[in-house]
PDB file of N, CA and C in Angstrom:
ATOM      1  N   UNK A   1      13.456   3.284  10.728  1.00  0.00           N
ATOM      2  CA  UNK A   1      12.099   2.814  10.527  1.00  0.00           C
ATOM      3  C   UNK A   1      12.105   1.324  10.206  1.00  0.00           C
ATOM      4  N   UNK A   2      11.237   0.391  10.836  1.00  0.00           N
ATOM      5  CA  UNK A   2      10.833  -1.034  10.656  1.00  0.00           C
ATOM      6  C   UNK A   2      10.969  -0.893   9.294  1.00  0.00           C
ATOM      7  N   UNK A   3      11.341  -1.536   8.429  1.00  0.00           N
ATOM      8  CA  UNK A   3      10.662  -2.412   7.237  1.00  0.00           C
ATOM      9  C   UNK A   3       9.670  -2.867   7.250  1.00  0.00           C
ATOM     10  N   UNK A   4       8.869  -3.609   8.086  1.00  0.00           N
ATOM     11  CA  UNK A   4       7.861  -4.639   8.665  1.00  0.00           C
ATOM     12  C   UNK A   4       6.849  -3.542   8.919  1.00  0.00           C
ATOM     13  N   UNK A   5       6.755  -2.369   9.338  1.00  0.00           N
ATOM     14  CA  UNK A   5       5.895  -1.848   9.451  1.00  0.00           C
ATOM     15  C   UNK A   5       5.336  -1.053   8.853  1.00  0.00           C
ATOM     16  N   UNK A   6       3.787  -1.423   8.790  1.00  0.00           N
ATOM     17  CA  UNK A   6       2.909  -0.790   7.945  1.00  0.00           C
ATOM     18  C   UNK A   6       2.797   0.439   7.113  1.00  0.00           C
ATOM     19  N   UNK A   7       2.993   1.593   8.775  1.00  0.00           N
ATOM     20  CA  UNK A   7       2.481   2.380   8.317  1.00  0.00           C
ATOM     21  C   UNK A   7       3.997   3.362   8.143  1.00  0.00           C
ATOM     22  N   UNK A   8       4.820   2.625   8.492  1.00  0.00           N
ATOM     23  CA  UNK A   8       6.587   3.397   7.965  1.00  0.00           C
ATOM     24  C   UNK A   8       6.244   3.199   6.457  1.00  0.00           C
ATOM     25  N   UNK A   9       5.344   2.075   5.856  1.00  0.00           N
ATOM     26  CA  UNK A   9       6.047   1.802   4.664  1.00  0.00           C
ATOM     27  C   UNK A   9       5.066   2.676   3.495  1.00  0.00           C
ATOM     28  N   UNK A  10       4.345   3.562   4.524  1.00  0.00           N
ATOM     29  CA  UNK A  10       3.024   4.179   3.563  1.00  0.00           C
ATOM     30  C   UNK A  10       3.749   5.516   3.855  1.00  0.00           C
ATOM     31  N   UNK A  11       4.359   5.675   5.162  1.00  0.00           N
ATOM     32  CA  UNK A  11       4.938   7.571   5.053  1.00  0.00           C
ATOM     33  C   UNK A  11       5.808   7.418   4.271  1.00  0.00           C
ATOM     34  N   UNK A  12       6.658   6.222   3.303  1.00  0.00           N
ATOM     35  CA  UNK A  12       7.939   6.352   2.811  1.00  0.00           C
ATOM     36  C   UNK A  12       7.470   6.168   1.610  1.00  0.00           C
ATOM     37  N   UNK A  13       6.003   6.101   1.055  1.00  0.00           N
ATOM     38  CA  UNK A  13       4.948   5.690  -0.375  1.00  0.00           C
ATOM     39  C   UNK A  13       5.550   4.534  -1.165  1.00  0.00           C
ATOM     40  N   UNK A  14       6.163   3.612  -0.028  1.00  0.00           N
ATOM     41  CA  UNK A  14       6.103   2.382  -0.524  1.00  0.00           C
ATOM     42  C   UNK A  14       4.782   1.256  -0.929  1.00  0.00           C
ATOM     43  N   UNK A  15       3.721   1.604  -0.019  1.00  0.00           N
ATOM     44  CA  UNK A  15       2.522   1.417  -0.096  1.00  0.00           C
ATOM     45  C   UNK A  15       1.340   2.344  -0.078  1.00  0.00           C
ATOM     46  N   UNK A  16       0.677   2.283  -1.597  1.00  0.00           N
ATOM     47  CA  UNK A  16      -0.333   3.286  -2.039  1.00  0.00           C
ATOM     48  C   UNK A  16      -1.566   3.296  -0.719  1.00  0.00           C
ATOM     49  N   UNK A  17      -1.681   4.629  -0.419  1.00  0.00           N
ATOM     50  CA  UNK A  17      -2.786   4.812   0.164  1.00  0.00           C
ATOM     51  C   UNK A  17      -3.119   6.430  -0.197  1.00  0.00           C
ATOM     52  N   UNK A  18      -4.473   7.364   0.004  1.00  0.00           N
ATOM     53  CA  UNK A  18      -5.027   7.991  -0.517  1.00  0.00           C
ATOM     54  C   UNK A  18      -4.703   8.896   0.592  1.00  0.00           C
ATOM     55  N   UNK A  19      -3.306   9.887   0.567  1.00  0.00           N
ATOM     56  CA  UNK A  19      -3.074  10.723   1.431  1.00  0.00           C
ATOM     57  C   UNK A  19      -4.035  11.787   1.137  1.00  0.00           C
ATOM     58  N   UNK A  20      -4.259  12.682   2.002  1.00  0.00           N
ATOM     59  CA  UNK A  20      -5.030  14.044   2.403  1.00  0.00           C
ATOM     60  C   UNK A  20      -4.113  15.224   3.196  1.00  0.00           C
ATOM     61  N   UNK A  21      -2.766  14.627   3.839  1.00  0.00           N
ATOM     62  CA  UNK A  21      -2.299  15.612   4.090  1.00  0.00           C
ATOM     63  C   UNK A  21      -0.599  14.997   4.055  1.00  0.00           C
ATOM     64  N   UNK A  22       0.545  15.972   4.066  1.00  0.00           N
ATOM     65  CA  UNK A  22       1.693  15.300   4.168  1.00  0.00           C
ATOM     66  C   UNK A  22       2.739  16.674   4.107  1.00  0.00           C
ATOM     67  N   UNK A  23       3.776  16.394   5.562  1.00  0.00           N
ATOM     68  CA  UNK A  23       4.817  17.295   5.177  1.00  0.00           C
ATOM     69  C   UNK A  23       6.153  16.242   6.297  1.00  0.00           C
ATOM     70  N   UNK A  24       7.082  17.399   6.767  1.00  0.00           N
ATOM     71  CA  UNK A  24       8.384  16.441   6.774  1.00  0.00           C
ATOM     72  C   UNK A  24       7.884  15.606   8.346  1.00  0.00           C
ATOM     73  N   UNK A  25       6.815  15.898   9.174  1.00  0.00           N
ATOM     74  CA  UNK A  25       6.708  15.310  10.276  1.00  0.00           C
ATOM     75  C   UNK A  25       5.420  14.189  10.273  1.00  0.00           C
ATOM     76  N   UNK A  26       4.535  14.542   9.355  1.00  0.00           N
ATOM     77  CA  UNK A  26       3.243  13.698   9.527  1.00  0.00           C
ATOM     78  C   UNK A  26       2.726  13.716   8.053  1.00  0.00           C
ATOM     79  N   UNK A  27       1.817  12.550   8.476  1.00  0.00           N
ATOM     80  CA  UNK A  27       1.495  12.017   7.229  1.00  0.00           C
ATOM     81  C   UNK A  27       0.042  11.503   7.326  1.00  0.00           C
ATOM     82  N   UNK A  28      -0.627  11.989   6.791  1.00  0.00           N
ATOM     83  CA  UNK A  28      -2.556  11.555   7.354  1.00  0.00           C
ATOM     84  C   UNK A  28      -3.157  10.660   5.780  1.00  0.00           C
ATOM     85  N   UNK A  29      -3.816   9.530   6.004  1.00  0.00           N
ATOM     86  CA  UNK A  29      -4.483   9.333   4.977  1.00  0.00           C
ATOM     87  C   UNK A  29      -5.900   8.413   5.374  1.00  0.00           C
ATOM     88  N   UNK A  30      -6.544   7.991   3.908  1.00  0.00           N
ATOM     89  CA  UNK A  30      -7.630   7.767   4.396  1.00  0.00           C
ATOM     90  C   UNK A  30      -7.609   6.352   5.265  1.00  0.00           C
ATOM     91  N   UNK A  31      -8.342   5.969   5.719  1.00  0.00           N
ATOM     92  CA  UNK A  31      -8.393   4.524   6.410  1.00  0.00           C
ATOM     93  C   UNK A  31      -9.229   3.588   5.760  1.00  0.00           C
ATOM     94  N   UNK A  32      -8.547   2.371   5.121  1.00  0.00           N
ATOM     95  CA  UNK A  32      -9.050   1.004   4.599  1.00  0.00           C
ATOM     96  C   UNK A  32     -10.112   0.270   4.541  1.00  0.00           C
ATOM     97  N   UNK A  33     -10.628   0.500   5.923  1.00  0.00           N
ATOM     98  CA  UNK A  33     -11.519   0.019   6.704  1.00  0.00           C
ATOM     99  C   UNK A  33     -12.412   1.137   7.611  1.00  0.00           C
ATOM    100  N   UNK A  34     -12.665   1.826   6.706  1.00  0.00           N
ATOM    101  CA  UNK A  34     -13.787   3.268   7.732  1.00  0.00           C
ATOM    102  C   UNK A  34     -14.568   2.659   8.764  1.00  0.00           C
ATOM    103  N   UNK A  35     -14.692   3.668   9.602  1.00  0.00           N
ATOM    104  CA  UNK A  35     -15.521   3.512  10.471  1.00  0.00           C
ATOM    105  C   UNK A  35     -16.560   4.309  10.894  1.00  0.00           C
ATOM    106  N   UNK A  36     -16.275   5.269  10.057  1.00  0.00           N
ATOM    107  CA  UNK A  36     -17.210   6.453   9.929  1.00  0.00           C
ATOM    108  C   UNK A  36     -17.131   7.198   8.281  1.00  0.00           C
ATOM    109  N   UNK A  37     -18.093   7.960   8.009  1.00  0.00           N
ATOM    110  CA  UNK A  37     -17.939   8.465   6.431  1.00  0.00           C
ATOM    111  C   UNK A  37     -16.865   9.164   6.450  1.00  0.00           C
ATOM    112  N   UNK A  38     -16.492   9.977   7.325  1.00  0.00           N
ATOM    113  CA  UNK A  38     -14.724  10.525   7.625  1.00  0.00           C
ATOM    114  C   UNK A  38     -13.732   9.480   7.955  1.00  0.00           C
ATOM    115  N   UNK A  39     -13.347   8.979   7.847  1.00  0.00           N
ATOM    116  CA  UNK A  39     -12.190   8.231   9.158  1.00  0.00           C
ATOM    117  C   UNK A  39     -10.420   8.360   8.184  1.00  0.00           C
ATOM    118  N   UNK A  40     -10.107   9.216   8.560  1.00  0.00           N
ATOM    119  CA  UNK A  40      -8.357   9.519   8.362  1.00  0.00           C
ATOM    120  C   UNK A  40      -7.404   8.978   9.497  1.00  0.00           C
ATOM    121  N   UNK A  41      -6.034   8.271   9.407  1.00  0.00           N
ATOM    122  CA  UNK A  41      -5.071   7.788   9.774  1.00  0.00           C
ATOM    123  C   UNK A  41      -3.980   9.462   9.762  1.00  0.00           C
ATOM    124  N   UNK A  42      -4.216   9.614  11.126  1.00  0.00           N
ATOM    125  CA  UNK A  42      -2.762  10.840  11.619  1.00  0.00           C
ATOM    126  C   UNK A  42      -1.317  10.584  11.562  1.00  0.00           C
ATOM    127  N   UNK A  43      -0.021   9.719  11.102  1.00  0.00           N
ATOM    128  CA  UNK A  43       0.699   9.303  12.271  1.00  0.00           C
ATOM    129  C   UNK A  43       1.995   9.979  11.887  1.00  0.00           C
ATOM    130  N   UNK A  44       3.058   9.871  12.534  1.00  0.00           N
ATOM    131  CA  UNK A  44       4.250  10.505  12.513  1.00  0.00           C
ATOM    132  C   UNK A  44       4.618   9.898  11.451  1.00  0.00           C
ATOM    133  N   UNK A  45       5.651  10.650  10.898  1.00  0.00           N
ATOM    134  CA  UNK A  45       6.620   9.918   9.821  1.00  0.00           C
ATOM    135  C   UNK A  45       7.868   9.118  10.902  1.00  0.00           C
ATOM    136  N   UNK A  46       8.433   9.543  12.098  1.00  0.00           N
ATOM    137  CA  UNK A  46       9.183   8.706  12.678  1.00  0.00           C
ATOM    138  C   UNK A  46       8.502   7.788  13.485  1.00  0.00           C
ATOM    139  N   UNK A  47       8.736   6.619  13.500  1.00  0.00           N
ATOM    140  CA  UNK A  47       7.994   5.685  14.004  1.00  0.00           C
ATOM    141  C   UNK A  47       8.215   5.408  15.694  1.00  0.00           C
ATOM    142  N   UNK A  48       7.440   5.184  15.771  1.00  0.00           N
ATOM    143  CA  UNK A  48       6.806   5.322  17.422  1.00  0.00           C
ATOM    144  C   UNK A  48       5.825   4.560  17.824  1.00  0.00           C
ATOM    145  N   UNK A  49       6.093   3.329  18.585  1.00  0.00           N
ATOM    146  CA  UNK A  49       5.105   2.135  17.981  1.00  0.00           C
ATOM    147  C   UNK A  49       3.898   2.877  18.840  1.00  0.00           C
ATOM    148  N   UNK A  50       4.070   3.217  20.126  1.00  0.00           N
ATOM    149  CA  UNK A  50       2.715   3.840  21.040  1.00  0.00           C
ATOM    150  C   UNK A  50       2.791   5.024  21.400  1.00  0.00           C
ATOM    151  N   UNK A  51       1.423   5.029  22.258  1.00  0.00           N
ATOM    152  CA  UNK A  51       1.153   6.239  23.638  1.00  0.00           C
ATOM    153  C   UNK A  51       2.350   5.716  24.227  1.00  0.00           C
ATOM    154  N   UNK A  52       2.504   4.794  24.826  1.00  0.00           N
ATOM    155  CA  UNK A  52       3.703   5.287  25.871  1.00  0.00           C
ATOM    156  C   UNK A  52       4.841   4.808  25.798  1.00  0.00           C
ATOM    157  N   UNK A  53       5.618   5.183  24.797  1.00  0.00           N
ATOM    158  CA  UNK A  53       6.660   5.146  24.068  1.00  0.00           C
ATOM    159  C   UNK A  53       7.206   6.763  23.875  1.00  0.00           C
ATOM    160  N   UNK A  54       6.022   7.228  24.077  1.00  0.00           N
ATOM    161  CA  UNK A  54       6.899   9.170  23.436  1.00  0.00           C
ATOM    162  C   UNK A  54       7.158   9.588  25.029  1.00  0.00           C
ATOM    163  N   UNK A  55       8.473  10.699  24.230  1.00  0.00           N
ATOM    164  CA  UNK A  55       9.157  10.850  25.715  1.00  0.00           C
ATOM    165  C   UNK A  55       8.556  12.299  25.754  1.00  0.00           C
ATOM    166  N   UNK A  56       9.574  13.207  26.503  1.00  0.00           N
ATOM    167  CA  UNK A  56       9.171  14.189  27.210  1.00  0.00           C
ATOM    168  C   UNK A  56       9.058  15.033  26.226  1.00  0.00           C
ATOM    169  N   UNK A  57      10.897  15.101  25.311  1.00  0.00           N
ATOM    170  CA  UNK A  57      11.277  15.470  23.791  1.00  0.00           C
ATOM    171  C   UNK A  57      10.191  15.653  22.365  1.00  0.00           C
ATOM    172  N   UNK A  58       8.827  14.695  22.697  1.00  0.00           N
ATOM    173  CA  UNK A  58       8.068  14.702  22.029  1.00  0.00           C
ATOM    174  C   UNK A  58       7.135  15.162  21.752  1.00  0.00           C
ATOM    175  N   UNK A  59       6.800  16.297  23.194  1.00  0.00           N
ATOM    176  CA  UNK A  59       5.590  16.772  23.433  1.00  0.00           C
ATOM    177  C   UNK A  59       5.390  17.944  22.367  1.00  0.00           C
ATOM    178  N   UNK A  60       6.352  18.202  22.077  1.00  0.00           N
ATOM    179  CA  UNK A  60       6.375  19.869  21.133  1.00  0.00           C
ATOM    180  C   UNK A  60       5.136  19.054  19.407  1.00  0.00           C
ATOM    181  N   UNK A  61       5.962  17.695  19.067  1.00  0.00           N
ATOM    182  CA  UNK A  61       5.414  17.258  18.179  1.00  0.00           C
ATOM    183  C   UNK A  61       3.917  16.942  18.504  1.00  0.00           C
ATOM    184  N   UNK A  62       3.934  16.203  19.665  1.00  0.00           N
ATOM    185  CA  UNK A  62       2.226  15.728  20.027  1.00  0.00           C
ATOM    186  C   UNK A  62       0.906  16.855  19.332  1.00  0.00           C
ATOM    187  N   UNK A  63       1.775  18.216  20.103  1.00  0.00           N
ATOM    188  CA  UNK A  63       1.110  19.621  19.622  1.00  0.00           C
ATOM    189  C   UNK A  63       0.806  19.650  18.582  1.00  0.00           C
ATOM    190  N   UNK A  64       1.873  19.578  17.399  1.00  0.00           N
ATOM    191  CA  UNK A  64       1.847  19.626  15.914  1.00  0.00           C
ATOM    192  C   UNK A  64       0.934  18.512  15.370  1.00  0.00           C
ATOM    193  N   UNK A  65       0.666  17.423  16.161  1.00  0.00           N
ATOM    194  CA  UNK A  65       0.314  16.573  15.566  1.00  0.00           C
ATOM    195  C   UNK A  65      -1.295  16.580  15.507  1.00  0.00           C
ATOM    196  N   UNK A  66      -2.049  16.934  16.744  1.00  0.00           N
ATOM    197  CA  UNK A  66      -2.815  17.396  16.768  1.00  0.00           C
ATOM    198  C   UNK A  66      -3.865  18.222  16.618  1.00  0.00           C
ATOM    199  N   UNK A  67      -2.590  19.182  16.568  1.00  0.00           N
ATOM    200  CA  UNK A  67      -3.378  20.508  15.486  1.00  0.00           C
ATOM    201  C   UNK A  67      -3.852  20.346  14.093  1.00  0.00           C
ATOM    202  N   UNK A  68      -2.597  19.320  13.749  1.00  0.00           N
ATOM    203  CA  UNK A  68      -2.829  18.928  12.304  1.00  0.00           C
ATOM    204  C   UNK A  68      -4.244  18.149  12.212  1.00  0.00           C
ATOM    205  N   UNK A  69      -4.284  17.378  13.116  1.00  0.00           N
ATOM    206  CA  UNK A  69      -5.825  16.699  12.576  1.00  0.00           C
ATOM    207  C   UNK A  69      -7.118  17.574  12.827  1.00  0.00           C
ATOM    208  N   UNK A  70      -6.934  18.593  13.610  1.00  0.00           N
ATOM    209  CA  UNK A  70      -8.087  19.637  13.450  1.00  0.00           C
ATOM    210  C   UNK A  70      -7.942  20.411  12.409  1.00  0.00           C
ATOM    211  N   UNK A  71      -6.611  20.630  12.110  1.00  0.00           N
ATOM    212  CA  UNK A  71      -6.972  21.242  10.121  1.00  0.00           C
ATOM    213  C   UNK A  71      -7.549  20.887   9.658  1.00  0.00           C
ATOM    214  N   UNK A  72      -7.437  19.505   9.336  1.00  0.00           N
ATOM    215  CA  UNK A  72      -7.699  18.311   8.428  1.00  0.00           C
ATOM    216  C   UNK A  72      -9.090  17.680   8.702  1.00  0.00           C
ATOM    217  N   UNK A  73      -9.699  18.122   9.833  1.00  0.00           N
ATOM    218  CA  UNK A  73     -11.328  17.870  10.265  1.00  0.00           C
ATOM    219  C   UNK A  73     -11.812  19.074   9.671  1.00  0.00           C
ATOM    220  N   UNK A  74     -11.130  20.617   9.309  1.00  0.00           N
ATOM    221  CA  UNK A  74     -11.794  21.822   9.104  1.00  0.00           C
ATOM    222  C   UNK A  74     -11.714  21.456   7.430  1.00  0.00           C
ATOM    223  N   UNK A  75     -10.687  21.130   7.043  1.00  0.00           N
ATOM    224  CA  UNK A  75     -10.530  20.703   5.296  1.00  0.00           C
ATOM    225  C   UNK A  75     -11.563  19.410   5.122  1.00  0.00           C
ATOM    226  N   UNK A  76     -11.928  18.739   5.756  1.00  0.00           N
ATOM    227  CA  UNK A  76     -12.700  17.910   5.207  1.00  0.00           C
ATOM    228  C   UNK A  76     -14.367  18.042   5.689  1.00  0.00           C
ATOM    229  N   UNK A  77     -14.334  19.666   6.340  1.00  0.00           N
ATOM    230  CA  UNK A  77     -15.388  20.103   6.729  1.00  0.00           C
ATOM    231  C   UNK A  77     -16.524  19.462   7.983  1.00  0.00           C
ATOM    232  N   UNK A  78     -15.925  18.483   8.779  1.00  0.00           N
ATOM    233  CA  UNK A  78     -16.494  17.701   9.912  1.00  0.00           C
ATOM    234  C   UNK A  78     -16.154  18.609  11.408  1.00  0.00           C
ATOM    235  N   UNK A  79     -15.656  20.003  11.473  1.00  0.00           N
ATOM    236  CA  UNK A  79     -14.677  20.689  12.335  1.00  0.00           C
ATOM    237  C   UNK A  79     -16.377  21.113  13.466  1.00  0.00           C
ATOM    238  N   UNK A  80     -16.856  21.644  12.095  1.00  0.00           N
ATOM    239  CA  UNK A  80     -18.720  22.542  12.901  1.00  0.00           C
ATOM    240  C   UNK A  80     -19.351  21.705  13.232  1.00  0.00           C
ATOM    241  N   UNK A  81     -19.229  20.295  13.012  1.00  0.00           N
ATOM    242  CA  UNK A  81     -20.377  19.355  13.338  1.00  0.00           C
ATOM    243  C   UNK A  81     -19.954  18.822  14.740  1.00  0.00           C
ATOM    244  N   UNK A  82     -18.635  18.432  14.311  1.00  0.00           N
ATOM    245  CA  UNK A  82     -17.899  17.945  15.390  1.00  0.00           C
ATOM    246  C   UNK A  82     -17.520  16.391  15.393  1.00  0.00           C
ATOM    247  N   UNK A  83     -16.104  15.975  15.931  1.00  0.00           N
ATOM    248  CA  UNK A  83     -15.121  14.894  15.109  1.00  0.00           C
ATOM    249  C   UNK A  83     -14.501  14.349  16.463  1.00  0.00           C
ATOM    250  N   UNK A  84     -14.272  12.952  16.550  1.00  0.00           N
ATOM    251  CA  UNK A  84     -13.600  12.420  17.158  1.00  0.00           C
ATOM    252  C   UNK A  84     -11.736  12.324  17.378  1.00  0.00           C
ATOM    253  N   UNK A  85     -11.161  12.244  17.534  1.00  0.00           N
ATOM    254  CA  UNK A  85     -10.000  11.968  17.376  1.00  0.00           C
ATOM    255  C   UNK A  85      -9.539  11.132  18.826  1.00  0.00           C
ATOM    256  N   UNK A  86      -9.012   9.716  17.937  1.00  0.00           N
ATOM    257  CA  UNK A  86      -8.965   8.500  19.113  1.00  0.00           C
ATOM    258  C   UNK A  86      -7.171   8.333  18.653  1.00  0.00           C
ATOM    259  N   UNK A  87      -6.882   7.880  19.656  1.00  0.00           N
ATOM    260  CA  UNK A  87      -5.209   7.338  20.292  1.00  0.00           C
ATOM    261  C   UNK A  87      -5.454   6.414  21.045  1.00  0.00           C
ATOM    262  N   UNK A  88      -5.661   4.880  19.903  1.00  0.00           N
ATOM    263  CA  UNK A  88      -5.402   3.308  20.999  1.00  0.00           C
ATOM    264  C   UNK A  88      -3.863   3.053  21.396  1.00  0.00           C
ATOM    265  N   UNK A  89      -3.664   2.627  22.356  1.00  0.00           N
ATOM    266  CA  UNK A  89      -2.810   2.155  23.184  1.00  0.00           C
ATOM    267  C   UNK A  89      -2.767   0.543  23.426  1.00  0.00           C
ATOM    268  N   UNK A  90      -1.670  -0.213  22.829  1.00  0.00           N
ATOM    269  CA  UNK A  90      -1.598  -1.544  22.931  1.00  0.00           C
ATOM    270  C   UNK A  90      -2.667  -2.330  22.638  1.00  0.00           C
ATOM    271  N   UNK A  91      -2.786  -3.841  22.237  1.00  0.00           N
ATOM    272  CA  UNK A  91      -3.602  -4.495  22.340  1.00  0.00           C
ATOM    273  C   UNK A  91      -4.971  -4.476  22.761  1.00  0.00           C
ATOM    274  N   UNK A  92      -5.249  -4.413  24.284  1.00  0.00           N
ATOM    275  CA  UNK A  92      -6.408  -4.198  24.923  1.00  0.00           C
ATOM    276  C   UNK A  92      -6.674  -2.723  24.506  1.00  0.00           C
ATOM    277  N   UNK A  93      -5.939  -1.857  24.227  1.00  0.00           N
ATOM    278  CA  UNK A  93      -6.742  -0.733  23.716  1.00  0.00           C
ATOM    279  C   UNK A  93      -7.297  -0.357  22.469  1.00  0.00           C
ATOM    280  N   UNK A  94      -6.765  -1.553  21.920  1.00  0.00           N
ATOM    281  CA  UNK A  94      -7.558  -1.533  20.032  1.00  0.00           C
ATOM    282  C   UNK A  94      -6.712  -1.072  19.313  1.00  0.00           C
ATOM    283  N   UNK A  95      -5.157  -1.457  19.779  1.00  0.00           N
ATOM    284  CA  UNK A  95      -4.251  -0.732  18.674  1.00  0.00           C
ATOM    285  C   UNK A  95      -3.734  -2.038  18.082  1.00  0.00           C
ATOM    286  N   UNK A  96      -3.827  -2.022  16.120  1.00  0.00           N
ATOM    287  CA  UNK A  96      -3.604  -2.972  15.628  1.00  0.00           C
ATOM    288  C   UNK A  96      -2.183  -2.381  14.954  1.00  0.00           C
ATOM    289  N   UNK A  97      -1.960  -1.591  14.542  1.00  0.00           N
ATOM    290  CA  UNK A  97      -1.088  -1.136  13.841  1.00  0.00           C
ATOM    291  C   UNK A  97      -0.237  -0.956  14.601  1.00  0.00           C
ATOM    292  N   UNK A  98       1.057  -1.022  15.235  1.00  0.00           N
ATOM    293  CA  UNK A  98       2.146  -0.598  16.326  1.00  0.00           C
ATOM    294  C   UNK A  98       2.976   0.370  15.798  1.00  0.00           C
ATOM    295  N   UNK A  99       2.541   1.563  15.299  1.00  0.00           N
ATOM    296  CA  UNK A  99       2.782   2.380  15.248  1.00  0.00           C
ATOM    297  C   UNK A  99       2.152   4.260  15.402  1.00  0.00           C
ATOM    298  N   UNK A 100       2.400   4.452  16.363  1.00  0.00           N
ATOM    299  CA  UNK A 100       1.352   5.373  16.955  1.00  0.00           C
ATOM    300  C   UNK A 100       0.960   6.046  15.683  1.00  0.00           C
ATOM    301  N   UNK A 101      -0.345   6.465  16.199  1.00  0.00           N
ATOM    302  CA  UNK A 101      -1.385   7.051  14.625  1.00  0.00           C
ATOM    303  C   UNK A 101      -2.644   7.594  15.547  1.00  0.00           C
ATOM    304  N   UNK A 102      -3.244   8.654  15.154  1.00  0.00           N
ATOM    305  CA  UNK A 102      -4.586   9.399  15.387  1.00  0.00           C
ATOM    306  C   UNK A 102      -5.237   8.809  14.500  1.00  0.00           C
ATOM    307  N   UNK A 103      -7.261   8.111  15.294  1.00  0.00           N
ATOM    308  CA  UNK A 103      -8.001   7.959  14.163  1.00  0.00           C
ATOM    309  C   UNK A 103      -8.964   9.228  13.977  1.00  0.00           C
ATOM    310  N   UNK A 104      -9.199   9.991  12.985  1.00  0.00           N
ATOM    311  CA  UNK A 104     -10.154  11.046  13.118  1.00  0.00           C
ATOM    312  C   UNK A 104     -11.118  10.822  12.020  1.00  0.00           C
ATOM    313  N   UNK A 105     -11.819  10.873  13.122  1.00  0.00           N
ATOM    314  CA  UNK A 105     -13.638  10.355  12.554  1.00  0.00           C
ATOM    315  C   UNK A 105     -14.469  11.494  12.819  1.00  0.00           C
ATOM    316  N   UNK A 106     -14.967  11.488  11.793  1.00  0.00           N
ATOM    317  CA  UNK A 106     -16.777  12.485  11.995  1.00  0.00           C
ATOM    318  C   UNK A 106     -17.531  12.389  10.264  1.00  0.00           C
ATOM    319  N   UNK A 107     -18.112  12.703  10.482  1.00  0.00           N
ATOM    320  CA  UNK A 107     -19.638  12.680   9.588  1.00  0.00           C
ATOM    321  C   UNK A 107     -20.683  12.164  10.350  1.00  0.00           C
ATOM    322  N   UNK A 108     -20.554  11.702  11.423  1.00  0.00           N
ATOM    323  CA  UNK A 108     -21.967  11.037  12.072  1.00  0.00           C
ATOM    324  C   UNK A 108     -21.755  11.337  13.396  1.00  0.00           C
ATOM    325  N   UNK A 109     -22.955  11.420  13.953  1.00  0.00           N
ATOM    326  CA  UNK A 109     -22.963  11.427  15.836  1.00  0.00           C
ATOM    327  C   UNK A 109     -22.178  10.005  16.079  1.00  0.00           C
ATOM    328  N   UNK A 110     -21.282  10.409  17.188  1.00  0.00           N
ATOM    329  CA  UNK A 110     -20.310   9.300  17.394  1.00  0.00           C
ATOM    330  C   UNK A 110     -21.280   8.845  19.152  1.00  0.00           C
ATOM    331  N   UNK A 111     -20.872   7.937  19.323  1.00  0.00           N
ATOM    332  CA  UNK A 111     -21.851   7.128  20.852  1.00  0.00           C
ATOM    333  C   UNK A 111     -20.726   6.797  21.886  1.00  0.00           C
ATOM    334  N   UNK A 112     -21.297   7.373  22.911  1.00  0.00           N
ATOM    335  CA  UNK A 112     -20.330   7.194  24.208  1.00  0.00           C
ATOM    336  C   UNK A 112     -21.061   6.031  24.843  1.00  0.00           C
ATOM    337  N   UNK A 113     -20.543   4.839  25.417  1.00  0.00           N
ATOM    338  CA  UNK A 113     -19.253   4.415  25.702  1.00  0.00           C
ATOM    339  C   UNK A 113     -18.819   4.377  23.947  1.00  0.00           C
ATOM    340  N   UNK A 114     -17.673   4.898  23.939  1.00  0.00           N
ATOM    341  CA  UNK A 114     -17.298   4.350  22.161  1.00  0.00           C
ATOM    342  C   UNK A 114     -17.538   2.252  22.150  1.00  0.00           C
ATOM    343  N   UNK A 115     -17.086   1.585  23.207  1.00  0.00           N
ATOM    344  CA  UNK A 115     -16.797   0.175  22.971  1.00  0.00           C
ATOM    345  C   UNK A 115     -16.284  -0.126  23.940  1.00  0.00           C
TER     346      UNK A 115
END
């Protein structure tokens, strides 16, 4: 894992943030900067800067990873209303953090085009 990176240094609780979920593969907490009255940070504990960076080997986790944030939309009760879950990809795709991460948002009607 980077040193340098962010969000290695929050799955390793070098840097306080307000987890909601955590076991030996993923690590979800709240996000800094909401964007919605929900908005939780998904991301692996092994670091993986993107989308297209995970190999074939990874897909079993993708599963896990995913599922996990629909728990975690049903625990924070946004599951019946209904919740976003976004995966930016590089720069032009709005990824600031380089380390792959799910954003999952809901409490509000979300608007298509998102941006």
């Amino acid at each position: 894992m980077p040193d340098d990176c962010l969000f290695c240094r929050i799955a390793e609780g070098k840097i306080p943030a307000t987890i909601v979920f955590s076991n030996d593969e993923i690590v979800a907490f709240r996000d800094i900067n909401p964007q919605a009255p929900t908005h939780i940070l998904v991301i692996p504990r092994k670091h993986i800067p993107m989308v297209t960076d995970l190999e074939a080997s990874d897909d079993p986790f993708v599963g896990r990873l995913i599922r996990t944030a629909a728990t975690i939309a049903r625990a924070e009760k946004i599951a019946d209303r209904g919740f976003r879950l976004v995966l930016n990809c590089n720069r032009e795709g709005g990824q600031t953090v380089f380390h792959l991460h799910a954003h999952l948002l809901g409490g509000r009607a979300m608007v298509w085009p998102p941006g």
